[in-house]
N, C-alpha and C. Protein backbone atom coordinates (compact mmCIF):
# COMPACT_ATOMS: atom_id res chain seq x y z
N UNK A 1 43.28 -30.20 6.79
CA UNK A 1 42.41 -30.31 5.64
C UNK A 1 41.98 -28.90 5.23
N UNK A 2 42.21 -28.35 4.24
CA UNK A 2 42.26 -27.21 3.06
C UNK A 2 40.49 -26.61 3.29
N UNK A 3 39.97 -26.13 2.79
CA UNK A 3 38.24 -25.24 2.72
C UNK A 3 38.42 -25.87 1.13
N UNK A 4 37.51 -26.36 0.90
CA UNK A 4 36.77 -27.04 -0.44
C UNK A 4 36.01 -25.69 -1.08
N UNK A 5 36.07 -25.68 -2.54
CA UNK A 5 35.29 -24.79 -3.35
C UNK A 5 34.37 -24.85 -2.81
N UNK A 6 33.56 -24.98 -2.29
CA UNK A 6 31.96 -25.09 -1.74
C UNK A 6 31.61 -24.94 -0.54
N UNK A 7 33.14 -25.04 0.67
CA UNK A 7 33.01 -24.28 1.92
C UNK A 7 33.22 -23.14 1.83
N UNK A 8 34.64 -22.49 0.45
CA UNK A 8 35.04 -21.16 1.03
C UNK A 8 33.41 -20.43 0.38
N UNK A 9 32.81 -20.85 -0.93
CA UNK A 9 31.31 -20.06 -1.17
C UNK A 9 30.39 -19.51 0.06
N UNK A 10 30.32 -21.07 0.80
CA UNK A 10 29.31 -20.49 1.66
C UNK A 10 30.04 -20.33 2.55
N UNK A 11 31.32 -19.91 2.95
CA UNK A 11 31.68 -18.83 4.31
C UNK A 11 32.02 -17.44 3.20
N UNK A 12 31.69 -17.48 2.36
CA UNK A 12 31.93 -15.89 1.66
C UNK A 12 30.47 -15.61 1.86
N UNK A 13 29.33 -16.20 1.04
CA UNK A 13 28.42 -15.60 1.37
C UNK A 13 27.48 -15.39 2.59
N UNK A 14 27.90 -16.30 3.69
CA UNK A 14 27.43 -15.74 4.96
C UNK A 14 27.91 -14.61 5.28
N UNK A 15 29.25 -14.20 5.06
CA UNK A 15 30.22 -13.07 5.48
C UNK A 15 29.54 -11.79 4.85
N UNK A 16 29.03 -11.73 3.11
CA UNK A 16 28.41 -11.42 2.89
C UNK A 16 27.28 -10.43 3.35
N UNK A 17 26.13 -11.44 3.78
CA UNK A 17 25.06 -11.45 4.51
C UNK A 17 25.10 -10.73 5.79
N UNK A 18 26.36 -10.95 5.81
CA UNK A 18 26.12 -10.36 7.38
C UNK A 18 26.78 -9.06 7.61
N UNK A 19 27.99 -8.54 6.39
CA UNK A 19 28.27 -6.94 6.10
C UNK A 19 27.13 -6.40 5.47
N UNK A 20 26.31 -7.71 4.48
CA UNK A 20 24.72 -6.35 4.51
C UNK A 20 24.08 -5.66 5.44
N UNK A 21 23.65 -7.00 6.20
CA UNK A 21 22.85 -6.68 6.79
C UNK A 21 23.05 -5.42 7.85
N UNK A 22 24.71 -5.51 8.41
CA UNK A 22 25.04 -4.44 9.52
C UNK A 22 25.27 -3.38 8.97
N UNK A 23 25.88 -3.11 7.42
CA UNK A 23 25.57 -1.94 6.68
C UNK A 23 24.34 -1.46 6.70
N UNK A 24 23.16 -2.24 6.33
CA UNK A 24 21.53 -1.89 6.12
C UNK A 24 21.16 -1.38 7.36
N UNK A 25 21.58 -1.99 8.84
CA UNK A 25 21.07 -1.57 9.82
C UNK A 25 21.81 -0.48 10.34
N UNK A 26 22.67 -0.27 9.95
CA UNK A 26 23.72 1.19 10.59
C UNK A 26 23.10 2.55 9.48
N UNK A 27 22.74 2.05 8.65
CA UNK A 27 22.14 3.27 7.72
C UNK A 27 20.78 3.68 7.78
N UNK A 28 19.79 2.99 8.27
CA UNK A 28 18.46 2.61 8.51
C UNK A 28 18.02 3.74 9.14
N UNK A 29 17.24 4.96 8.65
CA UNK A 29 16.53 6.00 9.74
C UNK A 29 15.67 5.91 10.21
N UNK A 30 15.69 6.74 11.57
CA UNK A 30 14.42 6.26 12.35
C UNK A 30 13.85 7.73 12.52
N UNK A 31 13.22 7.46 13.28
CA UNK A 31 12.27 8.78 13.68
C UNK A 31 12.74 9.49 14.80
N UNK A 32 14.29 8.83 15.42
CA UNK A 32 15.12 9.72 16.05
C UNK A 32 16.13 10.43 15.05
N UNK A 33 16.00 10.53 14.40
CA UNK A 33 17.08 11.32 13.33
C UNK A 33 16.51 12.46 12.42
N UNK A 34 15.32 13.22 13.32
CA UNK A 34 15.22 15.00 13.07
C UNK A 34 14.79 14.62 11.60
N UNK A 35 13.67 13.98 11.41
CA UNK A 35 12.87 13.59 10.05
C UNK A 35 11.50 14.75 10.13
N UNK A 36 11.34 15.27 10.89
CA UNK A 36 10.45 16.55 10.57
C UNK A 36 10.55 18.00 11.38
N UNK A 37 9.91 18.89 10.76
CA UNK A 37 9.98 20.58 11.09
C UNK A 37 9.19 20.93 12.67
N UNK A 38 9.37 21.25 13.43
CA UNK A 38 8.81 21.80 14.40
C UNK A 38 7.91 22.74 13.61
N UNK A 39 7.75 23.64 12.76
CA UNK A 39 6.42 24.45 12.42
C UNK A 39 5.58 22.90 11.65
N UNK A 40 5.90 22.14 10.81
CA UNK A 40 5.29 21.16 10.95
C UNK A 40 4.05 19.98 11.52
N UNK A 41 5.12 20.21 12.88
CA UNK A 41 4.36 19.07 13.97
C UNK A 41 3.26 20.49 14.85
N UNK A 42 3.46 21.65 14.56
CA UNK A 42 2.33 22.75 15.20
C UNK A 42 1.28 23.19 14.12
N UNK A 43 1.18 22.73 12.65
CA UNK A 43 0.25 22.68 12.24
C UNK A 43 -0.55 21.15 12.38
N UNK A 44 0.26 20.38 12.28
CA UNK A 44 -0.31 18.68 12.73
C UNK A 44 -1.36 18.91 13.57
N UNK A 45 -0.62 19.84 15.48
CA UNK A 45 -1.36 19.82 16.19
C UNK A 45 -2.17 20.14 16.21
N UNK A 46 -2.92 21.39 15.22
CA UNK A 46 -4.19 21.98 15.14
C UNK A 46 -4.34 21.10 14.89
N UNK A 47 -4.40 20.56 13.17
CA UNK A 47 -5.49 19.66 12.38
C UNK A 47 -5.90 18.21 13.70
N UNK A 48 -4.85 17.82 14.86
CA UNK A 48 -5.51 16.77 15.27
C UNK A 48 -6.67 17.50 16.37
N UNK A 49 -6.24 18.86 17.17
CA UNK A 49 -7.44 19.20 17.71
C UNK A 49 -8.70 19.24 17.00
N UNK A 50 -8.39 19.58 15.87
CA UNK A 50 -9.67 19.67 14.88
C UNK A 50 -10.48 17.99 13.90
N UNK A 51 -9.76 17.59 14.27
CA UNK A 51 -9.88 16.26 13.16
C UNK A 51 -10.26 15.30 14.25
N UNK A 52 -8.86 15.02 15.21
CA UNK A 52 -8.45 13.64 15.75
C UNK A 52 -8.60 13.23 16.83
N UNK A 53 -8.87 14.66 17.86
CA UNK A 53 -9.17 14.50 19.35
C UNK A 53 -10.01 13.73 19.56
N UNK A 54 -11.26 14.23 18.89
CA UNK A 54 -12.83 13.56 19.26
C UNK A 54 -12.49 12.39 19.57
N UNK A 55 -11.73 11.14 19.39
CA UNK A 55 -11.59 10.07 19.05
C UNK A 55 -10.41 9.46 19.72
N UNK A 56 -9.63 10.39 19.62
CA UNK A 56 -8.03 9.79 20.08
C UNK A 56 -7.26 10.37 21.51
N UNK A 57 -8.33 11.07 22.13
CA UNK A 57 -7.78 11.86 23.46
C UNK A 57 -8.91 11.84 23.97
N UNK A 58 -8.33 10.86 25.02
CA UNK A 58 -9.20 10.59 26.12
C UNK A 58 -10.50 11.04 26.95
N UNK A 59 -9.82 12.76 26.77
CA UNK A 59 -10.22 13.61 27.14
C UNK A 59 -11.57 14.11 26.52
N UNK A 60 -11.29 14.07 25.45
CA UNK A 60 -12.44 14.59 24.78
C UNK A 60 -13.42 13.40 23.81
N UNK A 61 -13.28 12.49 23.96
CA UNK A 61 -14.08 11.41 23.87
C UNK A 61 -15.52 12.02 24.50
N UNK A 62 -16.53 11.40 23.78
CA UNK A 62 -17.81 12.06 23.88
C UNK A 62 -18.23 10.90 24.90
N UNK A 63 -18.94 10.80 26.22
CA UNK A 63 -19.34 10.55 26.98
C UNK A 63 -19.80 8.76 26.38
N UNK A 64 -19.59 7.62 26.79
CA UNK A 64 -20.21 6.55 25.97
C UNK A 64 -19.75 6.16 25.12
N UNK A 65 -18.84 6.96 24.38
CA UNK A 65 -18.05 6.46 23.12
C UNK A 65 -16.67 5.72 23.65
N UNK A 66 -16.38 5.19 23.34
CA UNK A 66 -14.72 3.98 23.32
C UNK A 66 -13.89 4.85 23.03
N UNK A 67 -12.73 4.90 23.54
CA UNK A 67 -11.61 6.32 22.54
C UNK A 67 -11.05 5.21 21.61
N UNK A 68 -10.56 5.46 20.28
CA UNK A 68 -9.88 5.24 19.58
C UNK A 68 -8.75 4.73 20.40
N UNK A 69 -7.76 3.99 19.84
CA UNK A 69 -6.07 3.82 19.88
C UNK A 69 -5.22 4.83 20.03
N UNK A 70 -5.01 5.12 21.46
CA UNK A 70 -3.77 6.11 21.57
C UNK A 70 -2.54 6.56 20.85
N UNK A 71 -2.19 7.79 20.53
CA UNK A 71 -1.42 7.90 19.37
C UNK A 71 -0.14 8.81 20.20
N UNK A 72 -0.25 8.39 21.33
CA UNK A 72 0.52 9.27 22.22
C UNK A 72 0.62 8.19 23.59
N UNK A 73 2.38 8.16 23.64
CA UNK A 73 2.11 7.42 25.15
C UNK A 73 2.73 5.64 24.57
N UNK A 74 3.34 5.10 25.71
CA UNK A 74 3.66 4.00 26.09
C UNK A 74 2.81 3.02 24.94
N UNK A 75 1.65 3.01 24.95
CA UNK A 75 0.64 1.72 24.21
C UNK A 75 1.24 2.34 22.72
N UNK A 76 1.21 3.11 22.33
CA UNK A 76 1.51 3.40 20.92
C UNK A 76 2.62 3.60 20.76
N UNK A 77 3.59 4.02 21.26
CA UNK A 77 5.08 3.63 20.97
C UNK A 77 5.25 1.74 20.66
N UNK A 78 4.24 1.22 22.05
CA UNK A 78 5.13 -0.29 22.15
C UNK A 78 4.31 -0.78 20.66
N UNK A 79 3.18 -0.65 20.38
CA UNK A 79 2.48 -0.97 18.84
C UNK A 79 3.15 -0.80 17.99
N UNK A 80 3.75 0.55 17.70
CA UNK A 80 4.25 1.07 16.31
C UNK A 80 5.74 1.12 16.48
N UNK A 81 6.62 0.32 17.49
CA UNK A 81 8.03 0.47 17.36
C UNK A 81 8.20 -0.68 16.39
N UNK A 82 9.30 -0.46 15.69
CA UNK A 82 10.37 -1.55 14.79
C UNK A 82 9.12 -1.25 13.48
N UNK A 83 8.25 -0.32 13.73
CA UNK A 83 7.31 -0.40 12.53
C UNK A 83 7.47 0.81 11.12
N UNK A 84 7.22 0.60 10.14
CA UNK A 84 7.57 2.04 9.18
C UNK A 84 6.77 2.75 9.40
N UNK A 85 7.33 4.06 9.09
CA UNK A 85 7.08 5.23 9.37
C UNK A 85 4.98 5.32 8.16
N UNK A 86 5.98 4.36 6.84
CA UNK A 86 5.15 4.23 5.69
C UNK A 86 3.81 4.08 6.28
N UNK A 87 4.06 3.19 6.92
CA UNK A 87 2.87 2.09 7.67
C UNK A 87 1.71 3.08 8.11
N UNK A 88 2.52 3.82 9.44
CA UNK A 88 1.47 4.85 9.95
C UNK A 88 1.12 6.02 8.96
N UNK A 89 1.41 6.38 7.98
CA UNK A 89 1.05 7.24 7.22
C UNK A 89 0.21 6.58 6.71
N UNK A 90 0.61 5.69 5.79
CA UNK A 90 -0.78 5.15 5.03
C UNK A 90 -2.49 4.72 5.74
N UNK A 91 -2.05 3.96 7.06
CA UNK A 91 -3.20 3.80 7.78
C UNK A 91 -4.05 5.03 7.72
N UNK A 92 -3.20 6.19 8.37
CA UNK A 92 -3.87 7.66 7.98
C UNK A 92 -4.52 8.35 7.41
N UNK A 93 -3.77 8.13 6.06
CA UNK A 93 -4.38 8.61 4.64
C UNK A 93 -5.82 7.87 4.22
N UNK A 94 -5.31 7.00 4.54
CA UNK A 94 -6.83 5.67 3.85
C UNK A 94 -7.76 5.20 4.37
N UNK A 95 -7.73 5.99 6.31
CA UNK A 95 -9.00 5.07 7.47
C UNK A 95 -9.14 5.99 8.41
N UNK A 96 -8.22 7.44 7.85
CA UNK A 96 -9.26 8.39 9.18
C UNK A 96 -9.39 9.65 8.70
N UNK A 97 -10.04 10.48 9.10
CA UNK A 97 -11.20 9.68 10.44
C UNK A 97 -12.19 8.94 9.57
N UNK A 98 -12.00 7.77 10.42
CA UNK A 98 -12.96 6.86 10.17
C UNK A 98 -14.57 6.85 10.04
N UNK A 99 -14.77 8.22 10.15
CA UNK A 99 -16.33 8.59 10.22
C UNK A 99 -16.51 8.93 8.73
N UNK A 100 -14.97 9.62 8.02
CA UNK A 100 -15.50 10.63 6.71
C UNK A 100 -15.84 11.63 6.74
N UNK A 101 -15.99 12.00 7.67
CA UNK A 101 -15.99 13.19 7.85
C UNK A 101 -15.06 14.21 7.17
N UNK A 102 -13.98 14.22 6.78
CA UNK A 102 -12.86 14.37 6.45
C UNK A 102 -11.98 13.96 5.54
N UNK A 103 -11.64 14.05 4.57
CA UNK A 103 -10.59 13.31 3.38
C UNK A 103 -9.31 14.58 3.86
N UNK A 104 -7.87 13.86 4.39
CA UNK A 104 -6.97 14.31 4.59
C UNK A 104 -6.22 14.36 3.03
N UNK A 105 -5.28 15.43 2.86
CA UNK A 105 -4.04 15.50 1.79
C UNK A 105 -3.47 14.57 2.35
N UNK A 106 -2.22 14.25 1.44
CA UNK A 106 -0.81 14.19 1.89
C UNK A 106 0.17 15.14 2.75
N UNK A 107 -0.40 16.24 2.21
CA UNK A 107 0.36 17.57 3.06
C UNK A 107 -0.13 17.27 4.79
N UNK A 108 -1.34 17.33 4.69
CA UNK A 108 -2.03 17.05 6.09
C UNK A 108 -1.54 15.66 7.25
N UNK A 109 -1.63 14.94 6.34
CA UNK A 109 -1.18 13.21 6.78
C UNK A 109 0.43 13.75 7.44
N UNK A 110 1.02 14.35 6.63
CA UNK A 110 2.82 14.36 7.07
C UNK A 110 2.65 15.37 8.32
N UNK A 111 1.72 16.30 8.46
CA UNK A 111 1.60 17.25 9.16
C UNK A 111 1.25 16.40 10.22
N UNK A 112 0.38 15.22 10.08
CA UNK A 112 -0.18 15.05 11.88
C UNK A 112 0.79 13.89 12.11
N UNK A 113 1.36 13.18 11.05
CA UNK A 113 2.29 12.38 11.69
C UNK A 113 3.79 13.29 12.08
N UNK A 114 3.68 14.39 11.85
CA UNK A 114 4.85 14.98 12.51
C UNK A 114 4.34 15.53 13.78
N UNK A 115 3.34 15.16 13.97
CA UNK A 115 2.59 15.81 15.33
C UNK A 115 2.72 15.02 16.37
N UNK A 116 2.19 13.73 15.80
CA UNK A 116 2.28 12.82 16.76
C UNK A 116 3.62 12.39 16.81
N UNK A 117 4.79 12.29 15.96
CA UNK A 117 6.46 12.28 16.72
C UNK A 117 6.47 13.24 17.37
N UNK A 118 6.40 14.06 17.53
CA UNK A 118 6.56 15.89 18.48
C UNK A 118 6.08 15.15 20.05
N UNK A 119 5.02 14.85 19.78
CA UNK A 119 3.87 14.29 20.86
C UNK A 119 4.58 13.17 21.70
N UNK A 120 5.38 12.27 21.36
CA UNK A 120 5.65 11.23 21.53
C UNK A 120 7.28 11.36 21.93
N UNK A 121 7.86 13.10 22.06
CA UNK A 121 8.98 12.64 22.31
C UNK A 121 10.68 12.79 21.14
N UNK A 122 9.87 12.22 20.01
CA UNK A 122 11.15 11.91 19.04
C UNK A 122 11.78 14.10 18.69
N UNK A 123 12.74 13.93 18.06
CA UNK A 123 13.21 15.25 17.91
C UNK A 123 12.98 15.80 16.60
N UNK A 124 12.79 17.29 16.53
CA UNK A 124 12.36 18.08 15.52
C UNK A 124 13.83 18.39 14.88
N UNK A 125 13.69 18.18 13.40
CA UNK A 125 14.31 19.31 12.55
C UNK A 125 14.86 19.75 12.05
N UNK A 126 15.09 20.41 10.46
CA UNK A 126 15.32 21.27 10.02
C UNK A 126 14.08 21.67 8.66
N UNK A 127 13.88 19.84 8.26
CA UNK A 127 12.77 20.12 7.03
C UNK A 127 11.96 19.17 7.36
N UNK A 128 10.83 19.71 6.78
CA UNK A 128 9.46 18.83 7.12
C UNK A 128 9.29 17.68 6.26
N UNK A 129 8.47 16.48 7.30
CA UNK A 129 8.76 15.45 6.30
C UNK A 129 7.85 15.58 5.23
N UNK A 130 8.18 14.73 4.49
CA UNK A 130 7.25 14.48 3.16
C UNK A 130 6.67 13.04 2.90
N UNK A 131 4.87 13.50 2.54
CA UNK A 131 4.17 11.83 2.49
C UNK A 131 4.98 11.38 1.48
N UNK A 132 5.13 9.94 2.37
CA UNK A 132 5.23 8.61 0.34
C UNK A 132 6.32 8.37 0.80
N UNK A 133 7.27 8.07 -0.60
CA UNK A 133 8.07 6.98 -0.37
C UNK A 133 9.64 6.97 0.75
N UNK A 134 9.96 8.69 0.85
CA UNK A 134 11.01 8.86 1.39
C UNK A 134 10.58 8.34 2.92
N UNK A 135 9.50 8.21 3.26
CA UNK A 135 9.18 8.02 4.90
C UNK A 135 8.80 6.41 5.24
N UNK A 136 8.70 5.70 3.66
CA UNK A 136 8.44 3.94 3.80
C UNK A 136 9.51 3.18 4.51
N UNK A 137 10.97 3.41 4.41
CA UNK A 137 12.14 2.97 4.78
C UNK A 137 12.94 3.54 6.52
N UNK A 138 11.70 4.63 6.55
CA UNK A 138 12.09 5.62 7.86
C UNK A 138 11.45 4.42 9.16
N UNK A 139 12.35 3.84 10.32
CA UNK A 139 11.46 2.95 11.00
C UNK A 139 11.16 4.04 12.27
N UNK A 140 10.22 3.72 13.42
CA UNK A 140 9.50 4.13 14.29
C UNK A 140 10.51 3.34 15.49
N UNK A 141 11.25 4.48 16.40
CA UNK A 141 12.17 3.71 17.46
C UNK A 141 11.75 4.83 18.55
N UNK A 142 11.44 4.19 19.90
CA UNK A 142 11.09 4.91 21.01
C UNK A 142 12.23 5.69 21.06
């Protein structure tokens, strides 16, 4: 018995579906694929000694205070893997520091999220990333 107009459709468009999808995922960048500058992720690191420590390193958490969400380390890799790059930038831009103390750029935001990939491991380099849309599609892979 022959494939009917309406089987060979839907075995074309599963076939379809499924050269997208392994095209989409073989092209897909992550944050292992040298998406920011090593001078970059060393201005990041100031602005987080200056900005982000108080809050986000353990260390310097003020006596009584809760630290923030680790942005470095096992707990924040396993949070922010399979996640966009977009994601953690924007949280950035729009909720820290959460005191106000502070209104970050965009320039700044790309700077500490290239800090915290540096921090975390992933590889530096040639050009620094840039906030917005080129980094929405970029995913977060240990």
């Amino acid at each position: 018995m022959g494939l009917t107009f309406r089987h060979a459709a839907v075995v074309t468009a599963i076939a379809l579906v499924a050269v997208t999808t392994v095209r989409g995922s073989l092209s897909q960048k992550t944050t292992q694929d040298k998406i920011y500058s090593k001078d970059q992720a060393e201005r990041g690191g100031k602005q987080f000694a200056t900005v982000c420590a108080g809050c986000h390193d353990p260390a310097k958490v003020a006596a009584g205070k809760k630290p923030a969400p680790p942005l470095v380390g096992e707990k924040f890799l396993s949070t922010w893997d399979g996640r966009t790059l977009g994601e953690l930038e924007d949280q950035i831009f729009t909720t820290m520091p959460n005191d106000g103390s502070v209104t970050l750029t965009e320039d700044q935001t790309a700077d500490l999220v290239a800090y915290i990939l540096q921090a975390n491991g992933m590889p530096d380099g040639s050009a620094a990333l840039k906030y917005g849309a080129a980094s929405k599609d970029v995913v977060i892979k240990k």
